[in-house]
N, C-alpha and C. Protein backbone atom coordinates (compact mmCIF):
# COMPACT_ATOMS: atom_id res chain seq x y z
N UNK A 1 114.46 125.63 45.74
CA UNK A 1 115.52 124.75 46.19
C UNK A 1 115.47 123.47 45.36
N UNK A 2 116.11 123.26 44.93
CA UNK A 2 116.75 122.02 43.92
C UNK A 2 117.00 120.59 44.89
N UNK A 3 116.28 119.44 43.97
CA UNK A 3 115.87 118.07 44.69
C UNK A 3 117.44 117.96 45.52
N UNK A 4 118.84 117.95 44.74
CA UNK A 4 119.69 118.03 45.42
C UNK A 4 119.76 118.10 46.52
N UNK A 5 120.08 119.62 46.40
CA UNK A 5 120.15 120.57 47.68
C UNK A 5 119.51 120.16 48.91
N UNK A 6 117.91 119.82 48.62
CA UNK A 6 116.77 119.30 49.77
C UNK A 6 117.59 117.76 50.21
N UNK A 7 118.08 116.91 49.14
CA UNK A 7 118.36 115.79 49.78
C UNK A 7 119.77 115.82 50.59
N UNK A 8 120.40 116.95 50.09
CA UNK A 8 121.90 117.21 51.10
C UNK A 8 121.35 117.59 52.78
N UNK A 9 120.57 118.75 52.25
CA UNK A 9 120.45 118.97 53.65
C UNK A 9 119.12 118.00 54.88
N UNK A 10 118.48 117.12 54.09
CA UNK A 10 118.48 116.19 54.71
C UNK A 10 118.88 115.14 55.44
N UNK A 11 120.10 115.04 54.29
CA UNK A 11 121.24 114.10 54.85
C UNK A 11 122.04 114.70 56.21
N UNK A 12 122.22 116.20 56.02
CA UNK A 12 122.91 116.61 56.68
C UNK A 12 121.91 116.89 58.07
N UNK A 13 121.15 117.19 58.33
CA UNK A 13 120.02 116.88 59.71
C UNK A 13 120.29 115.52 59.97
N UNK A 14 119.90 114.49 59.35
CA UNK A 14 120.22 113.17 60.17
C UNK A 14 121.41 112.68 60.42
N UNK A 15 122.86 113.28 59.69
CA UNK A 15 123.99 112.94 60.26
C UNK A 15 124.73 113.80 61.22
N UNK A 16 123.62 114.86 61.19
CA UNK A 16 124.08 115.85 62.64
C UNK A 16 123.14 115.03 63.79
N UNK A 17 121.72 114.75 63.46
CA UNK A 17 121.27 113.95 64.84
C UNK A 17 122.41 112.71 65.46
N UNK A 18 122.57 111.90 64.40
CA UNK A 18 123.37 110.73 64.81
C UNK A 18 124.45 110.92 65.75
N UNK A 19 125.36 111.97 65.05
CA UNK A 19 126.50 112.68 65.73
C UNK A 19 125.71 112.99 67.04
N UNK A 20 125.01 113.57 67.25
CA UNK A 20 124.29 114.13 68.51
C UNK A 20 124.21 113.22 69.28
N UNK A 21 123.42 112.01 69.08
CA UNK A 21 123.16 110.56 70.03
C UNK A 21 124.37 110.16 70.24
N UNK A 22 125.34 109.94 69.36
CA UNK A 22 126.49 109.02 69.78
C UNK A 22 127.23 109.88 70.40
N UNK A 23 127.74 111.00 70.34
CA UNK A 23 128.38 111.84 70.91
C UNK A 23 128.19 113.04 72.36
N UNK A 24 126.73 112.83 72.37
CA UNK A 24 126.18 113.55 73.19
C UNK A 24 126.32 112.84 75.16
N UNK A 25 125.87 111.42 75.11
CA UNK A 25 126.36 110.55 76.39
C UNK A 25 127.52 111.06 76.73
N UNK A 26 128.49 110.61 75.79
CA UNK A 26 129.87 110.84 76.98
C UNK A 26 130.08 112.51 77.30
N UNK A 27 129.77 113.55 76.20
CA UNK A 27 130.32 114.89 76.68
C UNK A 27 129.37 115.51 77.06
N UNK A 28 128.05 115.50 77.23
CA UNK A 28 127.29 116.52 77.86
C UNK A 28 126.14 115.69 78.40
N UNK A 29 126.33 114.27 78.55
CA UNK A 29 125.20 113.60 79.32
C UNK A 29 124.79 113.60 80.89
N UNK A 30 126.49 113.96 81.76
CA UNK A 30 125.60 114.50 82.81
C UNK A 30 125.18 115.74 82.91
N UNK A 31 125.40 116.99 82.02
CA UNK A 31 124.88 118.49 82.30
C UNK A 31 123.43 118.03 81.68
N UNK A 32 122.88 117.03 80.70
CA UNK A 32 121.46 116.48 80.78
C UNK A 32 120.93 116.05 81.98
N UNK A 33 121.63 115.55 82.40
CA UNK A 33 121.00 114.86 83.82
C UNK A 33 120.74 115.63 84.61
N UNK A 34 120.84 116.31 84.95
CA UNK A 34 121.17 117.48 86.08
C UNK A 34 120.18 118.93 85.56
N UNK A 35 120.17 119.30 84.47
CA UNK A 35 119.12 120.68 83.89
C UNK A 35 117.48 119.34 83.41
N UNK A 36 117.92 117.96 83.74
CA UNK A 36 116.49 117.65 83.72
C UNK A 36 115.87 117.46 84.91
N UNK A 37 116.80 117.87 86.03
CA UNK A 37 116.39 117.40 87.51
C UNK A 37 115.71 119.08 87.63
N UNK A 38 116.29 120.25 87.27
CA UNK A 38 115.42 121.01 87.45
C UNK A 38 114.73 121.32 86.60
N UNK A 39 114.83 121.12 85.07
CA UNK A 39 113.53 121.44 84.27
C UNK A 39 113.27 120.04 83.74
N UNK A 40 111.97 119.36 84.41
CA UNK A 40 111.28 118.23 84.13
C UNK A 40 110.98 118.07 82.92
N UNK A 41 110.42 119.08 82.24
CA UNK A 41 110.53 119.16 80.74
C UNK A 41 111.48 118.63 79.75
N UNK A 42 112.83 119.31 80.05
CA UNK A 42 113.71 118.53 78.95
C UNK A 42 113.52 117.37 78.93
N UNK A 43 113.67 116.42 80.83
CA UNK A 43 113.86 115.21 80.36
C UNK A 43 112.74 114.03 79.44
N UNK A 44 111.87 114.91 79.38
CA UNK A 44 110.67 114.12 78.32
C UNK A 44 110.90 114.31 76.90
N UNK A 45 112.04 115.15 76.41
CA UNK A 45 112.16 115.27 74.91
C UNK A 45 113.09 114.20 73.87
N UNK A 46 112.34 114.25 73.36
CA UNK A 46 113.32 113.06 72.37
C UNK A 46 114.92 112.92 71.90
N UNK A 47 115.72 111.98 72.29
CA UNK A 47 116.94 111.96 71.61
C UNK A 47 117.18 111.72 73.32
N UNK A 48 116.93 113.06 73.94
CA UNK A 48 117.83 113.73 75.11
C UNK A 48 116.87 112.83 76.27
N UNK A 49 115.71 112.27 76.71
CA UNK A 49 115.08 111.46 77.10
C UNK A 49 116.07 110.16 77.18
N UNK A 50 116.38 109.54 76.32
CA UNK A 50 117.10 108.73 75.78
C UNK A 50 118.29 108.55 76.60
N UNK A 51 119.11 109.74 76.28
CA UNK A 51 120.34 109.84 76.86
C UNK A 51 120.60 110.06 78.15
N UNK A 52 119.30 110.96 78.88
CA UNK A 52 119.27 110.89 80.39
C UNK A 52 119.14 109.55 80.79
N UNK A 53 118.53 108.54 80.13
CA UNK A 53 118.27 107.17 80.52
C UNK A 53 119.38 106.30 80.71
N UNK A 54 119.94 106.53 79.56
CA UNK A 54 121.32 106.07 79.45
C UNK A 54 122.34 106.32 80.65
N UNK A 55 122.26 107.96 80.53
CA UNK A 55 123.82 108.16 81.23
C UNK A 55 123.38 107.78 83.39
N UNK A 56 121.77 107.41 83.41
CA UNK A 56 121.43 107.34 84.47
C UNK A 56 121.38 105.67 85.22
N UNK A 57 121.61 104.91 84.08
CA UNK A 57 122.14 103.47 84.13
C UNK A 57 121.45 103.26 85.38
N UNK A 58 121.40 101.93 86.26
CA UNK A 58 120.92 101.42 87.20
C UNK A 58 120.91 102.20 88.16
N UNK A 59 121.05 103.70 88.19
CA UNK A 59 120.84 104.73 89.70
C UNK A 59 119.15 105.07 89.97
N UNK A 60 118.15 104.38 89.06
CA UNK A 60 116.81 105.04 89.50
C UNK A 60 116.57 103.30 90.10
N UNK A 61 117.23 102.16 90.07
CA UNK A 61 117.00 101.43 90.07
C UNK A 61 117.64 100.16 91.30
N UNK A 62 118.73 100.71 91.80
CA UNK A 62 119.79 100.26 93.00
C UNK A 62 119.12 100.30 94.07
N UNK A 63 118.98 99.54 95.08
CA UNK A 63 119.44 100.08 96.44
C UNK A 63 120.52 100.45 97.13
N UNK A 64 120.48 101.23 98.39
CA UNK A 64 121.75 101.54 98.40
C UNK A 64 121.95 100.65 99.36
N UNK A 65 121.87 99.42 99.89
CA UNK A 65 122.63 98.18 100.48
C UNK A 65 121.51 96.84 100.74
N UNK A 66 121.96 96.21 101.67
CA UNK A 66 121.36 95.18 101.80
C UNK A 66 120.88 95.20 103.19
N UNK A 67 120.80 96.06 103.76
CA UNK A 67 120.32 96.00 105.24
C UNK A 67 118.81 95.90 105.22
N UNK A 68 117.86 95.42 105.48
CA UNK A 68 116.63 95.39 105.52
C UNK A 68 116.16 95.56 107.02
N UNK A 69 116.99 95.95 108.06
CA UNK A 69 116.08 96.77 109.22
C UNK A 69 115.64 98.17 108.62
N UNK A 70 114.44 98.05 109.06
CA UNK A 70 113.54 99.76 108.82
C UNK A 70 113.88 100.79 109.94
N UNK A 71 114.07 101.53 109.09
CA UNK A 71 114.97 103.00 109.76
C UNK A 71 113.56 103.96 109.85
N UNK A 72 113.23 104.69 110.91
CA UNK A 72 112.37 105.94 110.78
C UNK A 72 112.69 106.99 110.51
N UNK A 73 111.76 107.62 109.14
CA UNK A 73 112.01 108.77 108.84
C UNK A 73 111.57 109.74 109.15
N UNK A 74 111.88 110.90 109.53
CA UNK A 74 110.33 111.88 109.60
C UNK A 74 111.16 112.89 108.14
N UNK A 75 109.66 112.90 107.99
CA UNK A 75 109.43 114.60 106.54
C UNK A 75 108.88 115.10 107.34
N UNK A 76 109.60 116.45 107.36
CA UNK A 76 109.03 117.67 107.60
C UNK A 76 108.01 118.21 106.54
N UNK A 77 106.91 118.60 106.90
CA UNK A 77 105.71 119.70 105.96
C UNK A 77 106.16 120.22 105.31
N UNK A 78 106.38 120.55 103.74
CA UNK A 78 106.72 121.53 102.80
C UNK A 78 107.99 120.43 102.35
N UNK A 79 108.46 120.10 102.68
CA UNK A 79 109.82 119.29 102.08
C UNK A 79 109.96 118.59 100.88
N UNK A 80 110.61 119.50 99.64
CA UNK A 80 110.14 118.90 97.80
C UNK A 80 111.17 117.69 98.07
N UNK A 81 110.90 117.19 96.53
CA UNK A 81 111.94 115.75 96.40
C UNK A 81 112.96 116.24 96.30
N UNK A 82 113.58 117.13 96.31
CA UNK A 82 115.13 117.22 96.23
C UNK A 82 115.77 117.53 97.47
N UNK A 83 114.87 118.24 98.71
CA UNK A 83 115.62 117.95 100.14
C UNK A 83 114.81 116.84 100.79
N UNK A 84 114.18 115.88 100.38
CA UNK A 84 113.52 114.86 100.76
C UNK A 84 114.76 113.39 100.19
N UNK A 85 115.52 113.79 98.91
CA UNK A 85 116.40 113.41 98.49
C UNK A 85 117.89 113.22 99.36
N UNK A 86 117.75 114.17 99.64
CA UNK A 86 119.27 114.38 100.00
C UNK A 86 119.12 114.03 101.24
N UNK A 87 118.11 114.07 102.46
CA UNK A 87 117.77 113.89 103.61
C UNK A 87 118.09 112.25 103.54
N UNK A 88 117.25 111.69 102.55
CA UNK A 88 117.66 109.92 102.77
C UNK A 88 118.63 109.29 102.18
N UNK A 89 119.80 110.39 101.68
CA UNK A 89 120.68 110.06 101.25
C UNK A 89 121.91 109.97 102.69
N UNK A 90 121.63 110.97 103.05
CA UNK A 90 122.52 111.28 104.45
C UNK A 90 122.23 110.25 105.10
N UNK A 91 120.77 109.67 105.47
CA UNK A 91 120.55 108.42 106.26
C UNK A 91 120.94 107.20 105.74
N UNK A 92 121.58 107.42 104.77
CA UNK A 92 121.79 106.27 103.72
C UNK A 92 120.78 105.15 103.83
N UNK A 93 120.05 105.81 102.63
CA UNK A 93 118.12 105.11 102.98
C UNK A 93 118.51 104.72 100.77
N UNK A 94 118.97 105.62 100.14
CA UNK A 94 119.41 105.63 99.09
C UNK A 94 120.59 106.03 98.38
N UNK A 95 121.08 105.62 97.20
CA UNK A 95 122.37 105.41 96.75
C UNK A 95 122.72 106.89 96.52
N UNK A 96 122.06 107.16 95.59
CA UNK A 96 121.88 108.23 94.41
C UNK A 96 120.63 109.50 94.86
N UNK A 97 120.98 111.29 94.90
CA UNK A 97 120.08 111.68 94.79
C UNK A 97 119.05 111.67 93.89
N UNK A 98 119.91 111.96 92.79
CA UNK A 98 119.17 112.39 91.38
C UNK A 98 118.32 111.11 90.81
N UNK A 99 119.38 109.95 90.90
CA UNK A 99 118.16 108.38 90.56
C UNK A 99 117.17 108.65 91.37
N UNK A 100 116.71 108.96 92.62
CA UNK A 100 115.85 108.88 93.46
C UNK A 100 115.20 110.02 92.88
N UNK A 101 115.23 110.97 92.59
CA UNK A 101 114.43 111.71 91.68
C UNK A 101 113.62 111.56 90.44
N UNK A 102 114.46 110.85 89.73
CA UNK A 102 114.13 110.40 88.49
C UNK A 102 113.07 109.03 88.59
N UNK A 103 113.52 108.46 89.47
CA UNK A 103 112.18 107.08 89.95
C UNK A 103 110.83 107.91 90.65
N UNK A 104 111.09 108.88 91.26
CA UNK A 104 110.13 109.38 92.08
C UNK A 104 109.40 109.83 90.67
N UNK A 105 110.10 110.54 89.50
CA UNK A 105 108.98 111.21 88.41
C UNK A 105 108.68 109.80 87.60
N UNK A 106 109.69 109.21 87.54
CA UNK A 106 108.93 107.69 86.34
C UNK A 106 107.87 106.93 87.29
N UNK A 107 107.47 106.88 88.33
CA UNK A 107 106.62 106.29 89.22
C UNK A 107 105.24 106.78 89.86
N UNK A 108 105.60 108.03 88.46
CA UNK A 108 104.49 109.25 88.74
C UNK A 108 103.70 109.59 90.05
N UNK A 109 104.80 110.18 91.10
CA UNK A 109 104.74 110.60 92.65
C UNK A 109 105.03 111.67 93.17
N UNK A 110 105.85 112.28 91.75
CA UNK A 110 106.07 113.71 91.84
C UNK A 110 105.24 114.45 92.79
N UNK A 111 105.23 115.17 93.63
CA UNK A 111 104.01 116.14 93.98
C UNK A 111 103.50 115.25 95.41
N UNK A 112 103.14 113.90 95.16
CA UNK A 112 102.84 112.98 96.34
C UNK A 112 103.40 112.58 97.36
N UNK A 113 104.11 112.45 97.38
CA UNK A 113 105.43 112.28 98.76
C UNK A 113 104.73 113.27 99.73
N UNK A 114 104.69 112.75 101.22
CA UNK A 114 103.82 113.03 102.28
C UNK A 114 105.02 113.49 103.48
N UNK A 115 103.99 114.39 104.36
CA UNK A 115 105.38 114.61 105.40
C UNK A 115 104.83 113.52 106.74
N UNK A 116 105.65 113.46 107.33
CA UNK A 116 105.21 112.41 108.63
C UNK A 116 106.52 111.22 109.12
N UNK A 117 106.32 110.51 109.17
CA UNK A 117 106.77 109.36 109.96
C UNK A 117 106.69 108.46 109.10
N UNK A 118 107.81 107.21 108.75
CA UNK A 118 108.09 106.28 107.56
C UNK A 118 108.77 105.31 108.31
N UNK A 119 108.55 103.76 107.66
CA UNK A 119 109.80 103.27 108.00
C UNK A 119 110.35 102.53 106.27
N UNK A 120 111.22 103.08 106.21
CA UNK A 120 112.31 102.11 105.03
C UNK A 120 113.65 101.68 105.33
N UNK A 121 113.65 101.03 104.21
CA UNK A 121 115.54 100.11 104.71
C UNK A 121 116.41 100.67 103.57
N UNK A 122 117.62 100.14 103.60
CA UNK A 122 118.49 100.24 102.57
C UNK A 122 118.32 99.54 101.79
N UNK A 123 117.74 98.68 101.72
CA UNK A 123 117.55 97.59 100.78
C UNK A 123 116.25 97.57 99.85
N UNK A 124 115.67 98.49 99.81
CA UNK A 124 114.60 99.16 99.41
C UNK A 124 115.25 99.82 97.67
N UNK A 125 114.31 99.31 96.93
CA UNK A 125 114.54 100.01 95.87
C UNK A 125 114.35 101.69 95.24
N UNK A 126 114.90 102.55 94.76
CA UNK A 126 114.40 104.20 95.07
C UNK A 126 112.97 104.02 95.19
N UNK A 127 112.11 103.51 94.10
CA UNK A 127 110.95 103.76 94.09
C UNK A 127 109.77 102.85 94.87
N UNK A 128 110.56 101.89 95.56
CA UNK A 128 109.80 101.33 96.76
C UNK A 128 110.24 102.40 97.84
N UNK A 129 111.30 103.05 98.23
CA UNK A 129 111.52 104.19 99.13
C UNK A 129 110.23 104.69 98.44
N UNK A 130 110.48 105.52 97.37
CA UNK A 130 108.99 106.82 97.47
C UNK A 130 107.68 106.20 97.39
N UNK A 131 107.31 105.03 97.20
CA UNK A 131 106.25 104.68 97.50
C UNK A 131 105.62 104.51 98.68
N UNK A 132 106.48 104.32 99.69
CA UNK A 132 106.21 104.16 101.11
C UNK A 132 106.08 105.46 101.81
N UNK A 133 106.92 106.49 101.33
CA UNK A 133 107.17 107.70 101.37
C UNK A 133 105.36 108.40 101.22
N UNK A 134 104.32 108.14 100.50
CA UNK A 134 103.10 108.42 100.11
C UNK A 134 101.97 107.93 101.66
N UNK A 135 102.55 106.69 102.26
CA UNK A 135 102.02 106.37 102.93
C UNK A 135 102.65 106.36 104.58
N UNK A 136 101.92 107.80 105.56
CA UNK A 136 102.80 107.87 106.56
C UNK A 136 102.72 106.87 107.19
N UNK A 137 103.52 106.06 108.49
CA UNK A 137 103.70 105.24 109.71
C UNK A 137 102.60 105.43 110.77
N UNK A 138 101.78 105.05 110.74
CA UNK A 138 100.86 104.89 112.17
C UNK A 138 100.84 103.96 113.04
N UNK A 139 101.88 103.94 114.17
CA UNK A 139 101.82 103.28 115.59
C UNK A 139 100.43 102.78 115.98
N UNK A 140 100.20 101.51 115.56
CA UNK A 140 99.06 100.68 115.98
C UNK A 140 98.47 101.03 116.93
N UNK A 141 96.94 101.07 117.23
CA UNK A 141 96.78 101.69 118.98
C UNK A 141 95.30 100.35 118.74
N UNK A 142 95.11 100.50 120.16
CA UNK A 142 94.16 99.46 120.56
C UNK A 142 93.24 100.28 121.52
N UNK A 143 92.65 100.16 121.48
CA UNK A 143 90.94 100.52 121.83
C UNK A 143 90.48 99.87 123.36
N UNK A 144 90.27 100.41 124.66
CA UNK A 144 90.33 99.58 125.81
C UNK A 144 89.33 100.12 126.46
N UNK A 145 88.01 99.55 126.72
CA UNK A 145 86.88 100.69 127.90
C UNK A 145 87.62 100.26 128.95
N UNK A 146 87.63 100.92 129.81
CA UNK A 146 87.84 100.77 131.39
C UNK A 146 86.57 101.47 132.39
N UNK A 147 85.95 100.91 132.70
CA UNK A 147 84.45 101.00 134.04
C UNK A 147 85.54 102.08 134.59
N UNK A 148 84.44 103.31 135.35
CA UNK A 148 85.41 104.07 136.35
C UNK A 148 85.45 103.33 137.94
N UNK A 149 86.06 103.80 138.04
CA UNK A 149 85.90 103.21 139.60
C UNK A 149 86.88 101.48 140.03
N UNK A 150 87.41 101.36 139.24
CA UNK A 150 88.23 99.84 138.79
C UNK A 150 89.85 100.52 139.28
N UNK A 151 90.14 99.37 140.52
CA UNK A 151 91.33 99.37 140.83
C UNK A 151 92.71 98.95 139.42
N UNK A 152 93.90 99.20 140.17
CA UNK A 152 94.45 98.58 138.80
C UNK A 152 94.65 97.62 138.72
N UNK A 153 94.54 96.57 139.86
CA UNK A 153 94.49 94.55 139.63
C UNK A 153 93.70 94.79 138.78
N UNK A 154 92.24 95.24 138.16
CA UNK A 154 91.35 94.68 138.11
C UNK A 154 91.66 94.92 136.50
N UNK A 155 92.00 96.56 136.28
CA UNK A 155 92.40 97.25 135.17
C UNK A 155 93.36 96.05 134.29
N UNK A 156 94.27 95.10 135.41
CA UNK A 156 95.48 94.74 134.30
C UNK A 156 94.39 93.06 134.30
N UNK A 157 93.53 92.54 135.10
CA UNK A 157 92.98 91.21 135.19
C UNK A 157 92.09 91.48 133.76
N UNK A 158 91.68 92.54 133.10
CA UNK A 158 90.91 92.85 132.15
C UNK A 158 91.25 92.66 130.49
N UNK A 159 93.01 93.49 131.16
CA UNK A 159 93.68 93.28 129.76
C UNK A 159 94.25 91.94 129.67
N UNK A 160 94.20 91.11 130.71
CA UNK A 160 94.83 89.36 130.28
C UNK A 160 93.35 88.85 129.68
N UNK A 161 92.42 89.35 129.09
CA UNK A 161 91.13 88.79 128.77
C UNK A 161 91.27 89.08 127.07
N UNK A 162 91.81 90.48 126.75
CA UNK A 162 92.15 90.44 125.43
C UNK A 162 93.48 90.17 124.66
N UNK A 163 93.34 90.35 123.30
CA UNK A 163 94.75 89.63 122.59
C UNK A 163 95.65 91.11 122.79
N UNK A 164 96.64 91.08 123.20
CA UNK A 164 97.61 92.07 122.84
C UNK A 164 98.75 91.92 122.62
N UNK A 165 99.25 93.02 122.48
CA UNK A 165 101.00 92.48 121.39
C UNK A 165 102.07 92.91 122.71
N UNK A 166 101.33 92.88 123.48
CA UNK A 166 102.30 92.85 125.34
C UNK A 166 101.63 92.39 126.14
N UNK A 167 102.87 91.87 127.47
CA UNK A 167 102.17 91.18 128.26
C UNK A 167 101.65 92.98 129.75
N UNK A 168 100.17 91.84 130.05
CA UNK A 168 99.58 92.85 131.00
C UNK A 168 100.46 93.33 131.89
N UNK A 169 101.32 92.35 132.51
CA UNK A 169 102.04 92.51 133.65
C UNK A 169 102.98 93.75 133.68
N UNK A 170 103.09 93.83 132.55
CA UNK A 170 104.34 94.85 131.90
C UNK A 170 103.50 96.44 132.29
N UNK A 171 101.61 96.38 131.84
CA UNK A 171 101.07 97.36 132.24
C UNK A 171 100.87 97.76 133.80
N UNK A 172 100.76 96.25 134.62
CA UNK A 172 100.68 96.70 135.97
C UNK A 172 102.40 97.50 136.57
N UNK A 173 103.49 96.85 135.84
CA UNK A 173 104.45 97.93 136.59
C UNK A 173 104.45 99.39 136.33
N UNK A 174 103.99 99.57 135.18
CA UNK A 174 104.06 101.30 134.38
C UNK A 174 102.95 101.51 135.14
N UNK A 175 101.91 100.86 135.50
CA UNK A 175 101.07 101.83 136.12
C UNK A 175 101.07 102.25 137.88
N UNK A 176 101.91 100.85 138.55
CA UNK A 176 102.51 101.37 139.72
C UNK A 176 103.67 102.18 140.13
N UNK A 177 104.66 101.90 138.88
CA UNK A 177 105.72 102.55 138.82
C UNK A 177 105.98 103.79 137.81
N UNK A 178 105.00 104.85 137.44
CA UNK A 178 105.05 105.51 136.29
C UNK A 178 106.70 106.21 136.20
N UNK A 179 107.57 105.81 134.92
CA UNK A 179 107.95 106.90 134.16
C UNK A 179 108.30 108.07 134.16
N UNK A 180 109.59 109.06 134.98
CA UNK A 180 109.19 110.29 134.90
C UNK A 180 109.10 111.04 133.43
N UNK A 181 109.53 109.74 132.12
CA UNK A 181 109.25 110.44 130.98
C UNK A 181 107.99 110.58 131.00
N UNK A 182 106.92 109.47 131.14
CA UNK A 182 105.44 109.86 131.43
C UNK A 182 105.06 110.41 131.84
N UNK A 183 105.39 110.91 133.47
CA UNK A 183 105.19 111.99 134.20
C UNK A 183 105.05 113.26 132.92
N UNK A 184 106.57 113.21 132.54
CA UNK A 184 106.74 114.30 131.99
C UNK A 184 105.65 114.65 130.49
N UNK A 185 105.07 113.60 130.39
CA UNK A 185 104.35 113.46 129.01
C UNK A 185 103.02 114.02 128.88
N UNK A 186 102.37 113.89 130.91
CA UNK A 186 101.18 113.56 130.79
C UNK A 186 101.39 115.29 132.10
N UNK A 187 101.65 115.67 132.65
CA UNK A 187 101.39 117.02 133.66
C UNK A 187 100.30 117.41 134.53
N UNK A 188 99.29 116.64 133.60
CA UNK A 188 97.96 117.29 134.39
C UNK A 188 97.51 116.52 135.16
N UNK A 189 98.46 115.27 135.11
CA UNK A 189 98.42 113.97 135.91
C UNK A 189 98.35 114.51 137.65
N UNK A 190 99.54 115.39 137.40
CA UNK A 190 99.67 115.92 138.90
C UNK A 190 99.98 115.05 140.14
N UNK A 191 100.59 113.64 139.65
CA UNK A 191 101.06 112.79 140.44
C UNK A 191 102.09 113.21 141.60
N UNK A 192 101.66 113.08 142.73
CA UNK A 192 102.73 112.97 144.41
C UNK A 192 104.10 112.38 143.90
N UNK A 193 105.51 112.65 144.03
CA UNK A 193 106.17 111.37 144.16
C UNK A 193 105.93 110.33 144.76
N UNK A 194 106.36 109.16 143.95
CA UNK A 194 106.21 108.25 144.39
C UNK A 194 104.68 107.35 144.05
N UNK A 195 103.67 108.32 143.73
CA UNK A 195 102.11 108.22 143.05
C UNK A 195 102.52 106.82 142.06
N UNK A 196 101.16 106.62 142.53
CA UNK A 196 100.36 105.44 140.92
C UNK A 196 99.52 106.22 140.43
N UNK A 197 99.20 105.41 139.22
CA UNK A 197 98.39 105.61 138.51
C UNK A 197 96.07 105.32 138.82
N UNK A 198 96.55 104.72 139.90
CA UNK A 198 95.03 104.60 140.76
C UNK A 198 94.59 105.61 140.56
N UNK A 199 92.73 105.49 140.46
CA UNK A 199 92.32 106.43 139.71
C UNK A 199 92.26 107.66 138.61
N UNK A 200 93.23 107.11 138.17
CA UNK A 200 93.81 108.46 136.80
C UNK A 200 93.71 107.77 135.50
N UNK A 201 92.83 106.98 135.41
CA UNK A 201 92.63 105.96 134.24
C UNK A 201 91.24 106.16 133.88
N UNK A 202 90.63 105.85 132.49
CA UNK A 202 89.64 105.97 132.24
C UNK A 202 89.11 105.50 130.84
C-alpha cells in the first residue's frame, strides 16, 4: 500500500469518526441511551460514552421537584434498578427513569440498592435517591426494663424519669384504653373487652 493510499484512508477513518460524533446525538443518540440501559457495556465505549452523556443532559442530575417532605418507600426483595426505577417514578420520587439509572451506575451502586423501607423526597437528587436507597429506614426503638409485678401508674411514673420523644401520659391512655388495631396486632394478648393492659407488660 502506497504512503498515499495509507494517508487517504486515514483521513478517511477520522472524517468518518467526526461525521459520527457530530451526527450521531441528534439521529441515533436516544437508541444509545436506551441499548446502554440494557447493555452496560456500550455505555463505557468511546465516542458513544460521550454521546450518551450528552444526549442525557441534566436527567442523571435533576430532581424531580422541590418538595422536601420524605415519602416512604418500600422495595420489595429481588427488585433490579429498572423496576426500582419506574416504582419511584410513579411516586414521583424522580424525574427520569433512565437518568436514575445512569446515576445509580456513575455512583457505582449498581447491584447495591437494598429492599426495605426508605424515606426520600422529590427534591432529592437521582443519586442522593439511590444512595439512601443502600441504607434501609429503621423506626427508632428505645429500650425500657419494667420490674414484674408494677401497676401501670407506676409503669407510666417510670417513663416520666426518662428522655423520650413522647409524652408518658399518651402511654397511660394506650395502655388503659388499648387499640383494637393493637388488639389486633398483639392476639395472644387475649384481652376481655373492655381489658387493660395490667399485667401484660414486661
Amino acid at each position: 500500500m502506497s504512503r498515499s493510499t495509507l494517508l487517504r484512508l486515514v483521513a478517511g477513518v477520522l472524517i468518518a469518526a467526526v461525521l459520527f460524533r457530530v451526527a450521531a446525538p441528534p439521529l441515533i443518540g436516544d437508541t444509545l441511551v436506551t441499548a446502554g440501559v440494557r447493555s452496560p457495556g456500550i455505555a463505557t465505549l468511546p465516542i458513544i460514552s460521550d454521546i450518551i452523556q450528552e444526549r442525557l443532559g441534566t436527567r442523571t442530575i435533576e430532581p424531580a421537584g422541590t418538595d422536601t417532605t420524605l415519602v416512604t418507600v418500600e422495595i420489595a426483595a429481588g427488585t433490579g434498578t429498572a423496576a426500582i426505577a419506574s416504582q419511584l417514578r410513579d411516586a414521583g420520587l424522580i424525574a427520569d427513569e433512565i437518568g436514575f439509572i445512569y446515576a445509580v451506575r456513575a455512583a457505582n451502586l449498581d447491584g447495591k440498592l437494598q429492599a426495605g423501607t426508605f424515606k426520600v423526597s422529590a427534591s432529592m437528587t437521582p443519586t442522593e435517591v439511590a444512595t439512601a436507597l443502600t441504607d434501609p429506614y429503621r423506626e427508632p426503638t428505645i429500650g425500657v426494663d419494667i420490674r414484674a409485678g408494677l401497676r401501670i401508674e407506676q409503669i407510666v411514673a417510670k417513663l416520666t424519669t426518662l428522655e423520650l420523644p413522647f409524652e408518658p401520659a399518651d402511654v397511660l391512655t394506650i395502655l388503659r384504653k388499648p387499640s383494637a388495631e393493637l388488639i389486633a396486632d398483639y392476639p395472644w394478648l387475649d384481652l376481655p373487652k373492655g381489658g387493660t393492659l395490667e399485667g401484660r407488660l414486661g
